[in-house]
Protein backbone atom coordinates (compact mmCIF):
# COMPACT_ATOMS: atom_id res chain seq x y z
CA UNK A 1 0.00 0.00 0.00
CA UNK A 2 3.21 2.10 0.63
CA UNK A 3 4.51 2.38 -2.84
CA UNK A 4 1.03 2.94 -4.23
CA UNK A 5 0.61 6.22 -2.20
CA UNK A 6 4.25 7.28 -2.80
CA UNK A 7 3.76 6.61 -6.30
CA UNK A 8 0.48 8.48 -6.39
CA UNK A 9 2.10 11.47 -4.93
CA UNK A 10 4.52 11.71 -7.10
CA UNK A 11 2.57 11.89 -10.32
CA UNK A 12 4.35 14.86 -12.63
CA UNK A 13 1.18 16.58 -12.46
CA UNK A 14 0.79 16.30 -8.32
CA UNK A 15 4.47 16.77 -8.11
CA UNK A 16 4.16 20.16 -9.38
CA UNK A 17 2.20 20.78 -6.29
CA UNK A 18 4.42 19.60 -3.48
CA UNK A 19 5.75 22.11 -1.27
CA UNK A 20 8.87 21.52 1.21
CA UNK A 21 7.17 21.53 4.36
CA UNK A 22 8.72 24.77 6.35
CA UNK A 23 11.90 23.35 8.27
CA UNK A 24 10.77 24.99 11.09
CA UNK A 25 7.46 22.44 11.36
CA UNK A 26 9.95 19.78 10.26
CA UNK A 27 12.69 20.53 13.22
CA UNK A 28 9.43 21.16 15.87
CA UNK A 29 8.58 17.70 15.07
CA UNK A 30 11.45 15.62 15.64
CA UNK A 31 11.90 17.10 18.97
CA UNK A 32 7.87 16.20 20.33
CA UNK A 33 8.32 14.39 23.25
CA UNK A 34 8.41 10.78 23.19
CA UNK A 35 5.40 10.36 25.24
CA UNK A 36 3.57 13.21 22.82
CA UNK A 37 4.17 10.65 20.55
CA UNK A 38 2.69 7.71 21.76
CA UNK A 39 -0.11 9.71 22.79
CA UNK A 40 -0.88 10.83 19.32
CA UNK A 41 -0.17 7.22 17.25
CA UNK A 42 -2.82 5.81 19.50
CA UNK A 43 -5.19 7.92 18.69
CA UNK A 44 -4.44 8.60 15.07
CA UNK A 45 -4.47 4.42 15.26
CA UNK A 46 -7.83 4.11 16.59
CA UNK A 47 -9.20 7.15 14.52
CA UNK A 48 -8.10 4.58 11.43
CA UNK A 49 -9.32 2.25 12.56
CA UNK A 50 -12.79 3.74 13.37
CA UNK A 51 -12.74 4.23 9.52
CA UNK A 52 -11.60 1.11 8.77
CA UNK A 53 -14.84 -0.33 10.23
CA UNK A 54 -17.27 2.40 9.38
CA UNK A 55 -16.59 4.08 6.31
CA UNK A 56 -17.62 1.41 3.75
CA UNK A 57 -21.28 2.06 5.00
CA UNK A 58 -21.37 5.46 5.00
CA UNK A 59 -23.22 6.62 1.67
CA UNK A 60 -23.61 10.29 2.24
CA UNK A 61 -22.11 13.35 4.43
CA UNK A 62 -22.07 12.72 8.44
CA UNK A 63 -23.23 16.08 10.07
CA UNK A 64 -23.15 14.78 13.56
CA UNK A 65 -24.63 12.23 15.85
CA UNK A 66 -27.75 11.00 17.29
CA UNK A 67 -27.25 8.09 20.00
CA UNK A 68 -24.09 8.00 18.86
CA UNK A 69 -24.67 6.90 15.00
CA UNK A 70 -23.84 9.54 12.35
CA UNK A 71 -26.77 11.74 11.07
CA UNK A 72 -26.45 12.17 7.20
CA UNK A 73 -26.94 15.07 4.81
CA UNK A 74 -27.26 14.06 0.98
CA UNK A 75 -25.53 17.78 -0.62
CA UNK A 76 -23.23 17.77 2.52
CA UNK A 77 -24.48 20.72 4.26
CA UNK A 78 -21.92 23.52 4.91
CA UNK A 79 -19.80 19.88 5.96
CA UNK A 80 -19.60 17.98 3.74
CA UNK A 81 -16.04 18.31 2.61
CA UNK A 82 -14.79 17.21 6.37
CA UNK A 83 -15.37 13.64 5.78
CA UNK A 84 -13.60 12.83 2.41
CA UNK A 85 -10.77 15.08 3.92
CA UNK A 86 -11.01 13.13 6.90
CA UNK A 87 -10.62 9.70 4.32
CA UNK A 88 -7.39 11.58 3.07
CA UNK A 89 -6.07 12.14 6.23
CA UNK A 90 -6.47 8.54 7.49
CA UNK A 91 -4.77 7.37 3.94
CA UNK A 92 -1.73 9.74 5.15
CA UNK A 93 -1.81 8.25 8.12
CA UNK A 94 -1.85 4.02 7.00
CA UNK A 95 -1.16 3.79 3.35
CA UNK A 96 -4.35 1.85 2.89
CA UNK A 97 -5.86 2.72 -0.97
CA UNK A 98 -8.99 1.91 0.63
CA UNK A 99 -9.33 5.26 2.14
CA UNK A 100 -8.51 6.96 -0.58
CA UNK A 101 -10.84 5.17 -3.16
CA UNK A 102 -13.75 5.96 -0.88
CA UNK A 103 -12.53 9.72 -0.29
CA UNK A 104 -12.37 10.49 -4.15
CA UNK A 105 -15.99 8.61 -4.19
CA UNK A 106 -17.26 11.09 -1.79
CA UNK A 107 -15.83 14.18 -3.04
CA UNK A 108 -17.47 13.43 -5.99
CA UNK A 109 -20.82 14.09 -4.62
CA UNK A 110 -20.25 17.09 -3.84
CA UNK A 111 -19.83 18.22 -7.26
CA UNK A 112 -23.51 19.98 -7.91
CA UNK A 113 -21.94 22.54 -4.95
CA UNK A 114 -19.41 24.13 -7.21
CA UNK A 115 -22.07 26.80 -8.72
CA UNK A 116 -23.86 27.01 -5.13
CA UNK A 117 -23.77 30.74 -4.63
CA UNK A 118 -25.86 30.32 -1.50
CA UNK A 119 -23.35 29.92 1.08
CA UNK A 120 -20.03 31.68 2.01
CA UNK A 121 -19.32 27.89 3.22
CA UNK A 122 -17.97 26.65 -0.33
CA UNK A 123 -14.27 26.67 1.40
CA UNK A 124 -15.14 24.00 3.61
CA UNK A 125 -17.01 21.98 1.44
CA UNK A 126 -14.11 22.35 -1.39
CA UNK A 127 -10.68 22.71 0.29
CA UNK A 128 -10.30 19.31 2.43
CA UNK A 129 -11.95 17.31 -0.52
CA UNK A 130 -11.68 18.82 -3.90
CA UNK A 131 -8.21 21.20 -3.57
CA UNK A 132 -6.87 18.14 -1.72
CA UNK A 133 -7.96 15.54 -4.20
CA UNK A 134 -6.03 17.69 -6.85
CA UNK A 135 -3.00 18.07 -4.59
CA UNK A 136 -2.61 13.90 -4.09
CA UNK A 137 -3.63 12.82 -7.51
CA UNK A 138 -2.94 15.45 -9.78
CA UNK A 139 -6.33 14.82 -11.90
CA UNK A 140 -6.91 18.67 -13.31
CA UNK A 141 -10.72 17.59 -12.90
CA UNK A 142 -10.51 18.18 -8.73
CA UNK A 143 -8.43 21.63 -9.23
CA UNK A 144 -11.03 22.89 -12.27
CA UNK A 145 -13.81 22.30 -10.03
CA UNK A 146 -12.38 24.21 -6.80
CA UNK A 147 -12.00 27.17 -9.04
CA UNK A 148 -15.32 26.97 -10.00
CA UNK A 149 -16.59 27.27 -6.21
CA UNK A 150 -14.05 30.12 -5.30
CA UNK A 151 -16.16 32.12 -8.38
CA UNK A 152 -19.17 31.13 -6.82
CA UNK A 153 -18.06 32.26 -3.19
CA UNK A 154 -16.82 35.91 -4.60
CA UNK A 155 -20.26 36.90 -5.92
CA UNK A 156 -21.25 37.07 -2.31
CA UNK A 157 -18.79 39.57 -1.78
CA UNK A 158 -19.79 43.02 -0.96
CA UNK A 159 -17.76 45.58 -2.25
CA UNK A 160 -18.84 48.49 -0.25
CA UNK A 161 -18.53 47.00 2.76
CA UNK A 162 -15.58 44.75 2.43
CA UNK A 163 -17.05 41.55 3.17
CA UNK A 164 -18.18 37.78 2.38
CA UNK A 165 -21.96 37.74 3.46
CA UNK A 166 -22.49 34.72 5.17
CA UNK A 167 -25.97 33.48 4.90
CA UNK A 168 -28.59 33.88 2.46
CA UNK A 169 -29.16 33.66 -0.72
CA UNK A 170 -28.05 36.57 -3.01
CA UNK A 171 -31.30 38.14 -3.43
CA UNK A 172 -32.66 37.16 -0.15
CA UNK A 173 -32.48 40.91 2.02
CA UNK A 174 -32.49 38.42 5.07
CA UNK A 175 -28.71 38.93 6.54
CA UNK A 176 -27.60 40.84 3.69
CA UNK A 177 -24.83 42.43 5.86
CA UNK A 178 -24.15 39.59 8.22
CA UNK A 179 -20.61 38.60 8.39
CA UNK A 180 -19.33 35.76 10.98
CA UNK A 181 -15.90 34.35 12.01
CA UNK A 182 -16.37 30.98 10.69
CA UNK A 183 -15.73 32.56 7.29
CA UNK A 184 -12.37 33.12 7.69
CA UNK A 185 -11.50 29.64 7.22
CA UNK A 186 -13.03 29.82 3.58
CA UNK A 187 -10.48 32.73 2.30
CA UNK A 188 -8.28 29.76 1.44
CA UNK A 189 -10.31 28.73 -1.26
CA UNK A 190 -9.67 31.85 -3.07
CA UNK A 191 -6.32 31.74 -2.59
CA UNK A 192 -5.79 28.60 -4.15
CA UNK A 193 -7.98 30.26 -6.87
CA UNK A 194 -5.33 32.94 -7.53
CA UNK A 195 -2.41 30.44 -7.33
CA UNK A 196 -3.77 28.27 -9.92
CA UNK A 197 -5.20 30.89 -12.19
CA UNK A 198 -2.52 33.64 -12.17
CA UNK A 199 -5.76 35.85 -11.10
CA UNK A 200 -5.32 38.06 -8.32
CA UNK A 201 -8.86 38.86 -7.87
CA UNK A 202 -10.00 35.95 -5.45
CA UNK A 203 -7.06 36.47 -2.84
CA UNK A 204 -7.81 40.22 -3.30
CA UNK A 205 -11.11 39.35 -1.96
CA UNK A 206 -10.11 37.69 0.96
CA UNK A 207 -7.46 39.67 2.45
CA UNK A 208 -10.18 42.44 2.08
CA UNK A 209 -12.93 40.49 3.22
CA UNK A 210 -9.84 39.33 6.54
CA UNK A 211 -9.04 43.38 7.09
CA UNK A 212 -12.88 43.84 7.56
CA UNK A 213 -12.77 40.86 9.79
CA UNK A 214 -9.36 42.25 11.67
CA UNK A 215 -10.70 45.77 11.93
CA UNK A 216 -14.54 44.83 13.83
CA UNK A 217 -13.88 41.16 15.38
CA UNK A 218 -11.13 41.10 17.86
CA UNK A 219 -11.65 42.86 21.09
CA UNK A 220 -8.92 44.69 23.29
CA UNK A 221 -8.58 42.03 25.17
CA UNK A 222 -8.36 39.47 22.00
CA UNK A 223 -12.06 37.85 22.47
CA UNK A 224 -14.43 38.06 19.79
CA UNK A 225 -18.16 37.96 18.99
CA UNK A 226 -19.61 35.02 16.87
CA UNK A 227 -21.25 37.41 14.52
CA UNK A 228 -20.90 41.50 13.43
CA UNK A 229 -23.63 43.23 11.15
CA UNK A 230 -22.91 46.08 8.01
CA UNK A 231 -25.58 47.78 6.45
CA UNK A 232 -25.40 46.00 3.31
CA UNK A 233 -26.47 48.92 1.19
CA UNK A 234 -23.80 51.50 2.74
CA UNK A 235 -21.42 48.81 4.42
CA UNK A 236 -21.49 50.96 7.60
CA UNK A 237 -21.10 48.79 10.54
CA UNK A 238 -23.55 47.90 13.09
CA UNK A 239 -22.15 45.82 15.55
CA UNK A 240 -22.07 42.04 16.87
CA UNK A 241 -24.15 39.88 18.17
CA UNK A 242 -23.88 36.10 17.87
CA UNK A 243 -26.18 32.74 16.90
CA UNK A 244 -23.98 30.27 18.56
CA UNK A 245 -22.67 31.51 21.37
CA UNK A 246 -23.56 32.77 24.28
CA UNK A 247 -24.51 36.48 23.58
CA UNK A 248 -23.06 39.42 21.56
CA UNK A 249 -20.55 40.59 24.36
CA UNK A 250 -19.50 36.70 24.99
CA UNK A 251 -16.61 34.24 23.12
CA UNK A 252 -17.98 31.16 21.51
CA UNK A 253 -14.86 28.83 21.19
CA UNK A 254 -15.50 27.55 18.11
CA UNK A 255 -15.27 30.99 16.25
CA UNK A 256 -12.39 31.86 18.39
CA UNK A 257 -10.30 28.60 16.96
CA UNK A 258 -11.73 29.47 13.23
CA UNK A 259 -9.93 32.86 13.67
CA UNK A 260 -6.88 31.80 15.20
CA UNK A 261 -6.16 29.12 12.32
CA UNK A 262 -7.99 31.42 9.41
CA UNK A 263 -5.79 34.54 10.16
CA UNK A 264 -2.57 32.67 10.52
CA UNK A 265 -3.17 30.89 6.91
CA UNK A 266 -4.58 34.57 5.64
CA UNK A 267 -1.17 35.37 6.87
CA UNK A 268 0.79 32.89 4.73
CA UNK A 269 -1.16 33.50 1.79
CA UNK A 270 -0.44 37.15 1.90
CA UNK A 271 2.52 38.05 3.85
CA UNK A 272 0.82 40.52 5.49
CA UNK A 273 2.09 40.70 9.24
CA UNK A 274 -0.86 42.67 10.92
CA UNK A 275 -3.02 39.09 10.10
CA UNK A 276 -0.12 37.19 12.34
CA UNK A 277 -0.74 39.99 14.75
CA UNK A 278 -4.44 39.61 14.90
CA UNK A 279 -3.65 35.36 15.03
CA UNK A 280 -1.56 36.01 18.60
CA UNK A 281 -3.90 38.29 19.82
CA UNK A 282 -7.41 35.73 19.45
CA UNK A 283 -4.33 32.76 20.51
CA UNK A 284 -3.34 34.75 24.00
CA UNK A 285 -6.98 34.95 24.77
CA UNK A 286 -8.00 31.70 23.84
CA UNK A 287 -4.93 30.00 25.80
CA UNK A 288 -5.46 32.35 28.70
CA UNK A 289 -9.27 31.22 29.12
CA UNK A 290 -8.69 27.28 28.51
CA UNK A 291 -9.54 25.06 31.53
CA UNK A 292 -6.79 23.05 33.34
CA UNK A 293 -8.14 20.02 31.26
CA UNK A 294 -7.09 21.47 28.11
CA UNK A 295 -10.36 20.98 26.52
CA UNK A 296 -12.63 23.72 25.98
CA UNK A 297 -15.77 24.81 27.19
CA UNK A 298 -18.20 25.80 23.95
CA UNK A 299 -18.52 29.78 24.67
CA UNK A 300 -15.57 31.38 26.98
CA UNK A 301 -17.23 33.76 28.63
CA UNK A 302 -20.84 31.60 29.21
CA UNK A 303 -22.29 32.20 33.06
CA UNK A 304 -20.87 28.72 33.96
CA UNK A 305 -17.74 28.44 32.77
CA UNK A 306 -15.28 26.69 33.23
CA UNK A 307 -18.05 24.13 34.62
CA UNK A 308 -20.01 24.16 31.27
CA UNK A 309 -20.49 21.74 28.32
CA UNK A 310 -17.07 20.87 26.62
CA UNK A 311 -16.75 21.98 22.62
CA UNK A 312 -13.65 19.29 21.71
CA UNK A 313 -14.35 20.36 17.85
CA UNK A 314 -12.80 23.61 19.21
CA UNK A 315 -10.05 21.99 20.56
CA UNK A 316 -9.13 20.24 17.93
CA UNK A 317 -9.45 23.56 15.51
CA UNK A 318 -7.48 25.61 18.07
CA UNK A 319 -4.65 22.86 17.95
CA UNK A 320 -4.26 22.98 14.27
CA UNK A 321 -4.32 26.81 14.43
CA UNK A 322 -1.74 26.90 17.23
CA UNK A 323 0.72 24.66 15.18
CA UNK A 324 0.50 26.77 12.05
CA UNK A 325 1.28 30.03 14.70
CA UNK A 326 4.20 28.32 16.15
CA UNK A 327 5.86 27.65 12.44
CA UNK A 328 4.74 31.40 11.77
CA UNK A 329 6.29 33.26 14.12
CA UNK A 330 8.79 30.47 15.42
CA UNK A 331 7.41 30.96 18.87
CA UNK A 332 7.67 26.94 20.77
CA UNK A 333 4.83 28.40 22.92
CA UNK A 334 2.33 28.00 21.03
CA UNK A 335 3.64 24.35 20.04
CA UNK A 336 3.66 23.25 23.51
CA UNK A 337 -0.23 24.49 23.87
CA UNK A 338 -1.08 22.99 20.62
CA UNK A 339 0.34 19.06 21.79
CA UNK A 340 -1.53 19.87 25.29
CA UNK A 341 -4.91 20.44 23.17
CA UNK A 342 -3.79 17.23 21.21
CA UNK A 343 -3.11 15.28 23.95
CA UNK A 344 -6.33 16.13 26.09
CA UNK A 345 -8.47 15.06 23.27
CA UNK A 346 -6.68 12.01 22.65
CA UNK A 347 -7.09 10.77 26.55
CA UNK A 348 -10.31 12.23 27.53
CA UNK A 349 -12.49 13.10 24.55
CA UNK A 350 -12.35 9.78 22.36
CA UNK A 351 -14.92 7.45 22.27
CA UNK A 352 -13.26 4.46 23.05
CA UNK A 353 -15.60 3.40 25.88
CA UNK A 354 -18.28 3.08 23.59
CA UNK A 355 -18.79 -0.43 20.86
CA UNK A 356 -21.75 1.75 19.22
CA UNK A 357 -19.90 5.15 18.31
CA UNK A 358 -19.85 5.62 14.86
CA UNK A 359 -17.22 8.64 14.86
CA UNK A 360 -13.78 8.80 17.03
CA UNK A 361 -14.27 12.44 18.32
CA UNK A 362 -16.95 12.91 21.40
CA UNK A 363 -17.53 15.74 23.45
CA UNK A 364 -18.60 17.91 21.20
CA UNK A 365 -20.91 20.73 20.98
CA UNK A 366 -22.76 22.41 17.87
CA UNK A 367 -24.88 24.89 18.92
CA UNK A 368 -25.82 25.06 22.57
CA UNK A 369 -28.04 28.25 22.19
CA UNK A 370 -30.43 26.09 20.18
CA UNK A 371 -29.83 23.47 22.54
CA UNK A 372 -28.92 21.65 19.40
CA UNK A 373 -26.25 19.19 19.44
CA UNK A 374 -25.30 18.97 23.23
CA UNK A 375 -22.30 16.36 23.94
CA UNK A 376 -22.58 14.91 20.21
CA UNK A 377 -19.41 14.00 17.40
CA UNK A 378 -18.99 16.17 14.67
CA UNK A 379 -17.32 15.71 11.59
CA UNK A 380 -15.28 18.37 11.83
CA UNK A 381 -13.54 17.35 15.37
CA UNK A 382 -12.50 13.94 13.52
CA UNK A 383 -11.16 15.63 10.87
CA UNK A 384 -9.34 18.41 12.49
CA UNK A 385 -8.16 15.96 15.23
CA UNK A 386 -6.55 13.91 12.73
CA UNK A 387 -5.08 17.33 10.69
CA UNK A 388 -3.37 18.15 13.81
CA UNK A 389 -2.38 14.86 14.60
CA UNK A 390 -0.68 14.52 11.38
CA UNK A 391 0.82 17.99 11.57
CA UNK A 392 2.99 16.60 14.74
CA UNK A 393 3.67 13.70 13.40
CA UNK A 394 3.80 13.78 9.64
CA UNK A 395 3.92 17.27 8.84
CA UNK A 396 5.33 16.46 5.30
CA UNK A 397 2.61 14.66 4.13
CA UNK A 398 -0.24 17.52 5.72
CA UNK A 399 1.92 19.85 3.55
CA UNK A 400 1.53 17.53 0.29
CA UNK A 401 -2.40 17.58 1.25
CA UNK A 402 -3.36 21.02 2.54
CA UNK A 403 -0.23 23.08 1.88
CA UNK A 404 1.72 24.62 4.88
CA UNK A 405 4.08 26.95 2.42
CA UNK A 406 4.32 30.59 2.97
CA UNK A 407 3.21 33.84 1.30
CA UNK A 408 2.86 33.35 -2.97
C-alpha cells in the first residue's frame, strides 16, 4: 500500500504541487516528546481504525450524531467536505488505498456545490476534498472544479462594505450584511484560486474580506463575537451579536479557533504581518481562558464556565491553528499548547468506551443556544483531530495535502 501512495504522490502533475514543508514544522517535530508521541499514534491508530470499520457504509455526508450513529446530509451541508478530507487524512496516516478510493468517491458528490452561490461555506465543502484531491492525484478535474466554487463564493462579496456575506441567498435581504468568524476559514479557497489561475482577484477578496474581519472582530482584550452586522447597502457597521454563542458581548470557542487558524493561513497566503498579529492576539486569549483540562468549554465567557459543556471540535481547531502560529512566528509556545490540546483530546475526549460510536471524536458541541447538538461527534472534530495529529507527526505529508508553504 506504501509504494502505491508514494507513487500516487509523485505523479508529474501532483508533483508540481508539493511544497517543502517549512523546516521549522519539520525541526518542531522531531523534537515532540516521546510520550507526545505515543499519545498521538494511539489515537491517530484508533481514529483509522474507526474508519476502517465504518466508512464502507457510510453513503452520504455525516453532520453529527444522534445516540451515537452519524446523522447524514445528501448535498453535505456547509460539511460535507470534512469527511472525504477526513478519508485523506487517514490514507496519510496508513497507506491503505482503501481510504482513498472511498474519499475520491465522496468528493465526488459534492460536485452539484461548485455553482452554489448560497453559502459563504464553499471553502469548507471544497478545500479538504476537492483542492486536496487535486494536490494527491494530480487529476486537473478536482483543481477545475475548486476554481469553480471560489467564483461562486466571490459573488457574495460586498464591495462596499468589504465583506463575504455569510448566509442567504443573493437576493434574499435576510442577513444581507451579516458577516461571521467561521468565514475566515473559507479565504483559502480563493487563494488557491489565484495560485492556480494567475488571477489576483479571489485572494484580493479575501485579504479584504480578513481586514474587515481584523478591523470589527477582535476585542482589546483578543475575544471576539460570533457574529458583526454592516448595512449592506452603505457597508457601515452595526455591531455584533452572535447565533452560537452565548450572547453578543461573549466568546464562543468555536469561532475563536476558526480565527486563530484562518488569520494565521490569511497570513501565509499574503505576507501581510498585521493578520499574524491579529492570530496572537485571538491565541493569547483563547490560551489564557482554557480550563486546566485542556479541553474547551463551547462559549468562553458563558455564566458557567469553566463548569459548562465541553466543545472538543474547538479543541481540535485551536490545535491545528496553534501549530500553524508556532511555524509562523517560530514561537515553541504556542507548540507546547497545541500538543496539550492534542493530547487532552486524545485521553479524555475519544470514544473508546463506547462499541456503538460511529465517529472517534466525542464531546462535542454544535450549537448550545439552540440546545442543538449537546455532547454529540462532529465531523469536523475527527477531521481536524486527525489534521493536527498529522501535523505533529507527519507534517510532510499535511503539507503535500493542505499546503503549509508561505506567502505566494
Amino acid at each position: 500500500m506504501e509504494i502505491s501512495r508514494r507513487s500516487v504522490l509523485t505523479t508529474a502533475a501532483g508533483a508540481a504541487a508539493l511544497h517543502a514543508v517549512p523546516t521549522t514544522v519539520a525541526r518542531a517535530a522531531e523534537r515532540t516528546p516521546a510520550a507526545d508521541v505515543r499519545t498521538l499514534r494511539a489515537a491517530a491508530d484508533y481514529a483509522t481504525g474507526k474508519l476502517r470499520t465504518v466508512a464502507p457504509g457510510v453513503t452520504a455526508f455525516p453532520v453529527g450524531t444522534k445516540a451515537e450513529k452519524w446523522v447524514y446530509s445528501q448535498n453535505g451541508d456547509w460539511v460535507g467536505g470534512f469527511w472525504p478530507g477526513t478519508l485523506w487524512m487517514a490514507w496519510l496516516y496508513s497507506g491503505d488505498d482503501t481510504y482513498r478510493t472511498l474519499a475520491l468517491d465522496s468528493a465526488k458528490k459534492l460536485a452539484p456545490r461548485q455553482t452554489d452561490t448560497t453559502t459563504h461555506d464553499l471553502g469548507f465543502l471544497f478545500y479538504p476534498s476537492w483542492v486536496t484531491a487535486w494536490r494527491l492525484t494530480g487529476d486537473d478535474t478536482w483543481r477545475t472544479g475548486a476554481v469553480r466554487a471560489a467564483d461562486s463564493l466571490i459573488r457574495r462579496y460586498n464591495p462596499g462594505g468589504r465583506f463575504i456575506r455569510a448566509w442567504g441567498a443573493l437576493n434574499d435581504p435576510n442577513n444581507a450584511g451579516r458577516v461571521i468568524m467561521d468565514t475566515m476559514m473559507n479565504l483559502d479557497l480563493l487563494a488557491f484560486a489565484s495560485e492556480q489561475t494567475g488571477d489576483g482577484k479571489y485572494l484580493g477578496i479575501a485579504a479584504e474580506h480578513a481586514k474587515t474581519a481584523q478591523r470589527v472582530f477582535p476585542r482589546p482584550d483578543g475575544s471576539t463575537p460570533h457574529v458583526y452586522d454592516f448595512d449592506p447597502a452603505t457597508g457601515v457597521p452595526i455591531g455584533p451579536g452572535t447565533v452560537q454563542g452565548y450572547s453578543p458581548t461573549s466568546c464562543w470557542a468555536r469561532g475563536q479557533a476558526w480565527g486563530i487558524y484562518g488569520f494565521t493561513t490569511i497570513h501565509r497566503r499574503t505576507g501581510d504581518r498585521q493578520f499574524l498579529t491579529t492570530a496572537r492576539r485571538l491565541a493569547d486569549y483563547a490560551l489564557g481562558a482554557l480550563t486546566p483540562d485542556h479541553v474547551p468549554v463551547w462559549d468562553f465567557r458563558a455564566p458557567q464556565q469553566p463548569y459548562d459543556v465541553k466543545d472538543a471540535s474547538a479543541g481540535a481547531i485551536m490545535a491545528c491553528g496553534l501549530l500553524d502560529l508556532s511555524a509562523a512566528t517560530g514561537r515553541p509556545e504556542y507548540r507546547v499548547a497545541a500538543l496539550r490540546l492534542l493530547t487532552a483530546l486524545a485521553k479524555t475526549c475519544l470514544t473508546r468506551n463506547s462499541t456503538r460510536a460511529e465517529a472517534v471524536v466525542a464531546r462535542c458541541t454544535r450549537n448550545r443556544p439552540a440546545e442543538d447538538g449537546i455532547e454529540i461527534s462532529l465531523p469536523y472534530a475527527d477531521y481536524y483531530l486527525l489534521e493536527g495529529i498529522l501535523r505533529v507527526l507527519q507534517p510532510q505529508d499535511v503539507d503535500r495535502a493542505i499546503d503549509l508553504s508561505g506567502a505566494k
